[in-house]
Protein backbone atom coordinates (compact mmCIF):
# COMPACT_ATOMS: atom_id res chain seq x y z
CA UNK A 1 310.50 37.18 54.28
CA UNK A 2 312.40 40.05 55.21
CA UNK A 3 313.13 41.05 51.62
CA UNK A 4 309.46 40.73 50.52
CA UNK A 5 306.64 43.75 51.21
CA UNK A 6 302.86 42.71 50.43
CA UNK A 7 301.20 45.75 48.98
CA UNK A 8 297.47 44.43 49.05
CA UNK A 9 294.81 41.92 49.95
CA UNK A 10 291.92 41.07 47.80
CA UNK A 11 288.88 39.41 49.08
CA UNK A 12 285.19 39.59 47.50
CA UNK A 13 284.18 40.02 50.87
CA UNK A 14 285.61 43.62 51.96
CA UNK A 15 285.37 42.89 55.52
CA UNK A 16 288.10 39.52 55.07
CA UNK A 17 290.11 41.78 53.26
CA UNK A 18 290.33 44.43 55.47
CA UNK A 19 290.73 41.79 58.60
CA UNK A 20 293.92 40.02 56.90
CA UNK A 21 295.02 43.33 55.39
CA UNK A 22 295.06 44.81 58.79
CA UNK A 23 297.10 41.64 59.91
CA UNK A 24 300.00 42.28 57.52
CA UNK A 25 300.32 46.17 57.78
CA UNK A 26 298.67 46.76 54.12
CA UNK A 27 296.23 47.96 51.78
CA UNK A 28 292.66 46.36 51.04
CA UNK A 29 290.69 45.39 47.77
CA UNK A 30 287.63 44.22 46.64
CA UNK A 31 288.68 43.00 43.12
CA UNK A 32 292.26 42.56 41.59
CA UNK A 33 291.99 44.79 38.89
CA UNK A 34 292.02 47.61 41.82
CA UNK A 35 295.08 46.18 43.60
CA UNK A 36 296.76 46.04 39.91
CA UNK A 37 296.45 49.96 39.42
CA UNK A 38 296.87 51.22 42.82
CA UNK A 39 300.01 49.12 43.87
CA UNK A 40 301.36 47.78 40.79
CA UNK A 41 302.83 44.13 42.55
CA UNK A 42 305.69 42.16 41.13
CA UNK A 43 303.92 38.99 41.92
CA UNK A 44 300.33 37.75 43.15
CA UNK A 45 299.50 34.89 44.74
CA UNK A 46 295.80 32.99 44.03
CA UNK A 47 294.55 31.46 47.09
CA UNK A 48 290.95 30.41 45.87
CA UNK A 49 288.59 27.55 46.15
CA UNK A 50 288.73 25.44 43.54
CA UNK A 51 285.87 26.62 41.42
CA UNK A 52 286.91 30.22 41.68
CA UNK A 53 290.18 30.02 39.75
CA UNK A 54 289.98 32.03 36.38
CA UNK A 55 289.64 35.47 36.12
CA UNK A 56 292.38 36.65 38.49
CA UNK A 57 294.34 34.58 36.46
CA UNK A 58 293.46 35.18 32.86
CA UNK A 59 294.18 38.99 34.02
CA UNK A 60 297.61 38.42 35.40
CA UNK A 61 298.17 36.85 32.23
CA UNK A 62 297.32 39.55 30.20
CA UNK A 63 299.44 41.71 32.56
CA UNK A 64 302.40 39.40 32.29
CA UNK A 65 302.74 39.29 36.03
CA UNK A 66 303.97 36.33 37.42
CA UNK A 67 301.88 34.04 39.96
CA UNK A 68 301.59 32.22 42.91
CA UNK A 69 298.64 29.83 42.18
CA UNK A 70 296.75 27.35 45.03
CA UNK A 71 296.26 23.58 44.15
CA UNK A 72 294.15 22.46 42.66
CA UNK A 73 294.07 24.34 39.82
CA UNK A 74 290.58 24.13 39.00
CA UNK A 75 287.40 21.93 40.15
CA UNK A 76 287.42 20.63 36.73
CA UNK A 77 289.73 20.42 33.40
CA UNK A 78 288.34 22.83 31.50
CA UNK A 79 289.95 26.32 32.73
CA UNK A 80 293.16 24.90 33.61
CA UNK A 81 293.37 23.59 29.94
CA UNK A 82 292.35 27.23 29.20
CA UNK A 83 295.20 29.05 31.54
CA UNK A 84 297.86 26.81 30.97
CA UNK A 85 297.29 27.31 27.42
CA UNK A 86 297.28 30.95 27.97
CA UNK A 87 300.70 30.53 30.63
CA UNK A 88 302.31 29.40 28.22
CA UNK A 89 302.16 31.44 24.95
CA UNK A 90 302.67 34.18 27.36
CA UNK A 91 306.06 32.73 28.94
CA UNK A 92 304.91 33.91 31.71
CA UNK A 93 306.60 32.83 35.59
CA UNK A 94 304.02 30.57 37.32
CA UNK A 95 304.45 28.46 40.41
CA UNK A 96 301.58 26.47 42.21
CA UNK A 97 301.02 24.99 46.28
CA UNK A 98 302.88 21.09 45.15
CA UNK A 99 304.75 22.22 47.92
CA UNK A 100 305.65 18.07 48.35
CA UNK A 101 308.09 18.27 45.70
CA UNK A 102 310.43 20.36 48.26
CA UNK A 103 309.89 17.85 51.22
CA UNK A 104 312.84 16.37 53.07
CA UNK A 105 311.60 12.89 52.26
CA UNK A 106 310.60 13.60 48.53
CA UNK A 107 314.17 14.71 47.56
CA UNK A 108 315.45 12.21 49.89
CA UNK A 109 313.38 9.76 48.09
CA UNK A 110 314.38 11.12 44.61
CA UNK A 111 318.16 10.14 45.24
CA UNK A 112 317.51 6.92 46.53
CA UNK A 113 315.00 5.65 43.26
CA UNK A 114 318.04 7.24 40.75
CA UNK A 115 319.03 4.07 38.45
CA UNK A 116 315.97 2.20 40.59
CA UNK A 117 312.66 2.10 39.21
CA UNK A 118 309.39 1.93 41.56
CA UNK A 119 307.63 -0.49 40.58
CA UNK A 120 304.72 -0.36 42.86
CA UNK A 121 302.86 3.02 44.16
CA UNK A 122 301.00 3.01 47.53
CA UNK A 123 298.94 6.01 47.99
CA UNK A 124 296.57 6.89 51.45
CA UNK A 125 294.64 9.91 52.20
CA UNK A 126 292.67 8.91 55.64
CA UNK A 127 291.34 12.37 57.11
CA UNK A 128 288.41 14.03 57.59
CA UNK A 129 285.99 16.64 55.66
CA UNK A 130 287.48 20.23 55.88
CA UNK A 131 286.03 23.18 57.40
CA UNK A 132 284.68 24.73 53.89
CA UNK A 133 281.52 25.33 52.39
CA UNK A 134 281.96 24.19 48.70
CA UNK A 135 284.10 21.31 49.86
CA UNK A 136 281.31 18.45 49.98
CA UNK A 137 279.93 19.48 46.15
CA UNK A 138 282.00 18.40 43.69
CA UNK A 139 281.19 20.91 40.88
CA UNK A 140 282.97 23.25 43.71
CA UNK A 141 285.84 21.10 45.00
CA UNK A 142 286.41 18.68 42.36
CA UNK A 143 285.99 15.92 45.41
CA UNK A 144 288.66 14.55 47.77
CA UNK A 145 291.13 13.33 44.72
CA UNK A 146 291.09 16.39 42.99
CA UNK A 147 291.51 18.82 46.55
CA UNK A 148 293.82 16.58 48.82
CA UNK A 149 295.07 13.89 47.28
CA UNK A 150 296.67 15.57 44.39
CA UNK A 151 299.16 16.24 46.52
CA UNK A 152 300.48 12.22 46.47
CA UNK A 153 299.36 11.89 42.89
CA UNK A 154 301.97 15.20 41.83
CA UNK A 155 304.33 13.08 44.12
CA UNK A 156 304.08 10.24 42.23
CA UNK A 157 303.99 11.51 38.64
CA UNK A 158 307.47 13.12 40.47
CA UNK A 159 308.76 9.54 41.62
CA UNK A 160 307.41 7.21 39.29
CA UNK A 161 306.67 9.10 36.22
CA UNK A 162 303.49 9.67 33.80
CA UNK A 163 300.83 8.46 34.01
CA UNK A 164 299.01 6.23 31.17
CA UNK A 165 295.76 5.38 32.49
CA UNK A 166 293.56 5.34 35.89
CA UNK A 167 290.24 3.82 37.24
CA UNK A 168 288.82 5.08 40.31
CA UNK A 169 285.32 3.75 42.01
CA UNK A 170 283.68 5.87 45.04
CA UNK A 171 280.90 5.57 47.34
CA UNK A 172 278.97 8.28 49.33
CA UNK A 173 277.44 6.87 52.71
CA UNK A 174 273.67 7.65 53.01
CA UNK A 175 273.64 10.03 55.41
CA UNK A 176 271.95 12.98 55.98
CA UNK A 177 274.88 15.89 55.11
CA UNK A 178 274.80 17.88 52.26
CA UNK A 179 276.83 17.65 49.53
CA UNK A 180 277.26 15.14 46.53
CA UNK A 181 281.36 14.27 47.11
CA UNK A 182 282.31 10.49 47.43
CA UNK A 183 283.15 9.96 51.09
CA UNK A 184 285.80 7.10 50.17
CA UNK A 185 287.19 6.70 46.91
CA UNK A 186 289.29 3.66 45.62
CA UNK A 187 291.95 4.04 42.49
CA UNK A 188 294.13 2.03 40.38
CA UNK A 189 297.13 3.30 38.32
CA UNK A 190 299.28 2.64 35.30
CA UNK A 191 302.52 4.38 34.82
CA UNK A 192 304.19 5.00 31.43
CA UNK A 193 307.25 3.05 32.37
CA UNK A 194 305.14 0.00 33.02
CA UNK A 195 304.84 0.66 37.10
CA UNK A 196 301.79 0.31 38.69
CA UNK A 197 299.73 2.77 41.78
CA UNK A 198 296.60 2.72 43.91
CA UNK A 199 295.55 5.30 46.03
CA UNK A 200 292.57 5.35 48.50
CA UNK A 201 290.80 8.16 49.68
CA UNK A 202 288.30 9.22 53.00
CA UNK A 203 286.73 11.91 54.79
CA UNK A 204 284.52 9.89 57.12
CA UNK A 205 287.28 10.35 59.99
CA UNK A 206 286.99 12.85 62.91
CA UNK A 207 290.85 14.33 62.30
CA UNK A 208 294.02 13.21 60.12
CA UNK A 209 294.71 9.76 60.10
CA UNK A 210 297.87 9.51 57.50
CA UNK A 211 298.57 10.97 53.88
CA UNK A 212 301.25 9.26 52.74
CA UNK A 213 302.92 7.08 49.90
CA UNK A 214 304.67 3.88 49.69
CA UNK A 215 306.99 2.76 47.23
CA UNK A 216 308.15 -0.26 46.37
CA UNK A 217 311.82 -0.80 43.69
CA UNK A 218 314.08 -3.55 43.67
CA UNK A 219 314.89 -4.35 47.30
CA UNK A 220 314.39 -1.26 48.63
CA UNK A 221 310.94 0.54 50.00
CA UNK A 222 310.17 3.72 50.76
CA UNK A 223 306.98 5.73 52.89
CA UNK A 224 306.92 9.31 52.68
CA UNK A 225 304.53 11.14 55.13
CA UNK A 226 304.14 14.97 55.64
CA UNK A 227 306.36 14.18 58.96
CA UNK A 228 308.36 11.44 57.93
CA UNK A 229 310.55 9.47 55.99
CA UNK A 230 311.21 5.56 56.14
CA UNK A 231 313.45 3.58 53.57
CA UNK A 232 313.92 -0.15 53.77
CA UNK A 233 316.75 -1.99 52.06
CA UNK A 234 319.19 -4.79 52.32
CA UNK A 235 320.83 -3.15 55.30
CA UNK A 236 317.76 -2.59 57.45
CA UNK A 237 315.35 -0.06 58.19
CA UNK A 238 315.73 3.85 59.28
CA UNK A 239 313.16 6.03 60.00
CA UNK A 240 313.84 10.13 59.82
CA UNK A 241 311.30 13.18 61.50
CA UNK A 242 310.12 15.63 58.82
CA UNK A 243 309.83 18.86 59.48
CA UNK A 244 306.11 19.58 57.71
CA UNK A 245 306.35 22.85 57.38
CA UNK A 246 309.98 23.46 56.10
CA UNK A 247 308.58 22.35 52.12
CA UNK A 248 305.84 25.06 52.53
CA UNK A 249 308.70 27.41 53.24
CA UNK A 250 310.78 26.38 50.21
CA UNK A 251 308.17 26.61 48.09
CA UNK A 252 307.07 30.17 48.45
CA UNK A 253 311.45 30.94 48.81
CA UNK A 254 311.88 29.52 45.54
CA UNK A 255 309.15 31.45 43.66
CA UNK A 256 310.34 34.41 45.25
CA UNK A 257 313.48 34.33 44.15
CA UNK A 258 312.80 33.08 40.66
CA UNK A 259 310.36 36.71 40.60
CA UNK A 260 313.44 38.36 41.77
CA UNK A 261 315.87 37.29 38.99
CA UNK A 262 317.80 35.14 42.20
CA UNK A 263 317.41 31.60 41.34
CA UNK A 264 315.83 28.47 39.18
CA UNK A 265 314.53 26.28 41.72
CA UNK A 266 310.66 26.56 40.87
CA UNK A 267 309.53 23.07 40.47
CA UNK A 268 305.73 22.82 39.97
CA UNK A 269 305.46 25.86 37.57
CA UNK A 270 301.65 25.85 35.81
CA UNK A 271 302.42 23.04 33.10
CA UNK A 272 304.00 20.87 35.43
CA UNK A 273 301.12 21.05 37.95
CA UNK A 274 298.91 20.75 34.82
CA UNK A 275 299.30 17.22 34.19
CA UNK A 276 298.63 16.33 38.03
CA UNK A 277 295.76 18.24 37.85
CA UNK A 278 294.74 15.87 34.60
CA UNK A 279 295.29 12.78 36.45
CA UNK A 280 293.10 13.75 39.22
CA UNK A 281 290.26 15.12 36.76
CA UNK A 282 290.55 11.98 35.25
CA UNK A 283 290.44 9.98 38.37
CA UNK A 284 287.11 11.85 39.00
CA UNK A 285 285.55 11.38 35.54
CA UNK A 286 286.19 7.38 36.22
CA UNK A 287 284.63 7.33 40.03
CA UNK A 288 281.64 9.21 38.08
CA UNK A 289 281.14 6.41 35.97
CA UNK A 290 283.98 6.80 32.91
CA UNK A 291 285.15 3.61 33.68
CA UNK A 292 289.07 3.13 32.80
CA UNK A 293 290.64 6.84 31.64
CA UNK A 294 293.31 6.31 29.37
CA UNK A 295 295.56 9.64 29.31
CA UNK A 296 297.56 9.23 26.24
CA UNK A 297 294.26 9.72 24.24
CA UNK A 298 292.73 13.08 24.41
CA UNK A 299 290.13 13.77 26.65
């Protein structure tokens, strides 16, 4: 973005930092509290692993500067509770990596459901096991629901609406890799407005078979993938290319401008990808053995 100059990188490891700062044309750090004095930023963006999210942003926080945060927003509930709490007393600007929410199809999707109810949520996230460390433990990642997946879950708390209460069963193959995530995961769904969702989950495959999401409303279905968009209805069938990498774009343009006083168009701001975050958490705590979650009650 031409009207947008990064003033540091911060990476525990100095020698990342200095690689990607190098990259970019700016400064390095080792911690954020050293980026915050020497190059006071308008914005940060937290691009963490899941079980590292926290202290940069219980700092910005207490700075009052907005942020960029990844998704998830935690392995687990607890700090997100925590920092949402925290986000919000504060006021503070917040946007997070739902980056679906500005996809073609999505808002394509969203005008085609007004005045038409899904009644029935389709969820797939067929793929294989990332290139990370902390990925296959789920104290680190959270697990496949919680890391990838959330992405259809925000999509269809977007589409569909709350959720009231999930049940999720997985099963980890017995093989010799190391780790304790579920390599498949199966989940059922309840909406508040009396819609119901599944979603199944796998990292057994060798690349990216399909993440998608089905809907189903009176005469009319819809399946959103990250490169397409299909919609069935009474006058036939009509399939449209996605451009995957346009919502990324939006996503980062709209916080931008919302830091820059330019424009309102932030639409996964902390709170908002809060209560994703609590379906997926909750979706985990049933595989483990919770049985049925019910999310109106508190946790």
């Amino acid at each position: 973005m031409e009207d947008v100059s990064i003033v540091g990188i911060v990476d525990v490891r100095r020698q990342t930092a200095e690689k990607v700062a190098e990259q970019v044309g700016t400064a390095a750090f080792t911690d954020l509290p050293e980026l915050l004095d020497a190059a006071a930023p308008d914005a940060v963006y937290v691009c963490v692993p899941p079980f590292a999210h926290g202290d940069a942003e219980r700092l910005l926080v207490e700075h009052g500067i907005p942020f960029f945060v990844e998704k998830p927003l935690g392995a687990g509930i607890e700090v997100a509770e925590e920092l949402g709490a925290a986000v919000a007393e504060r006021g503070l600007l917040t946007a997070t990596g739902y980056h679906w929410r500005y996809h073609e199809g999505v808002q394509r999707a969203r005008e085609l459901l007004d005045g038409r109810p899904v009644r029935l949520a389709v969820g797939a996230w067929l793929d294989k096991v990332p290139p990370v460390a902390w990925w296959l433990h789920q104290e680190r990642s959270g697990g496949q629901l919680v890391e990838q997946a959330t992405h259809l879950l925000d999509v269809m708390r977007d589409l569909v609406g709350e959720v009231d209460e999930v049940h999720a069963v997985g099963s980890r193959s017995a093989r010799e890799i190391p780790g304790d995530v579920d390599d498949v995961t199966a989940a059922t769904l309840r909406f508040a407005g009396g819609a119901v969702g599944s979603l199944a989950a796998s990292s057994l495959l060798p690349a990216k078979h399909r993440a998608g999401l089905e809907l189903v409303a009176d005469g009319l279905r819809i399946v959103i993938t990250e490169t397409s968009l299909a919609v069935h209805d009474a006058e036939g069938e009509a399939t449209h290319s996605i451009d995957p990498d346009e919502a990324k774009r939006r996503v980062d343009r709209a916080f931008v401008d919302a830091v820059q006083g330019r424009g309102d168009d932030v639409r996964a701001p902390y709170d908002v990808a809060l209560r994703t975050h609590r379906v997926a958490c909750a979706l985990a705590r049933s595989a483990a053995g919770d049985g049925t979650v019910d999310l109106r009650q508190p946790a």
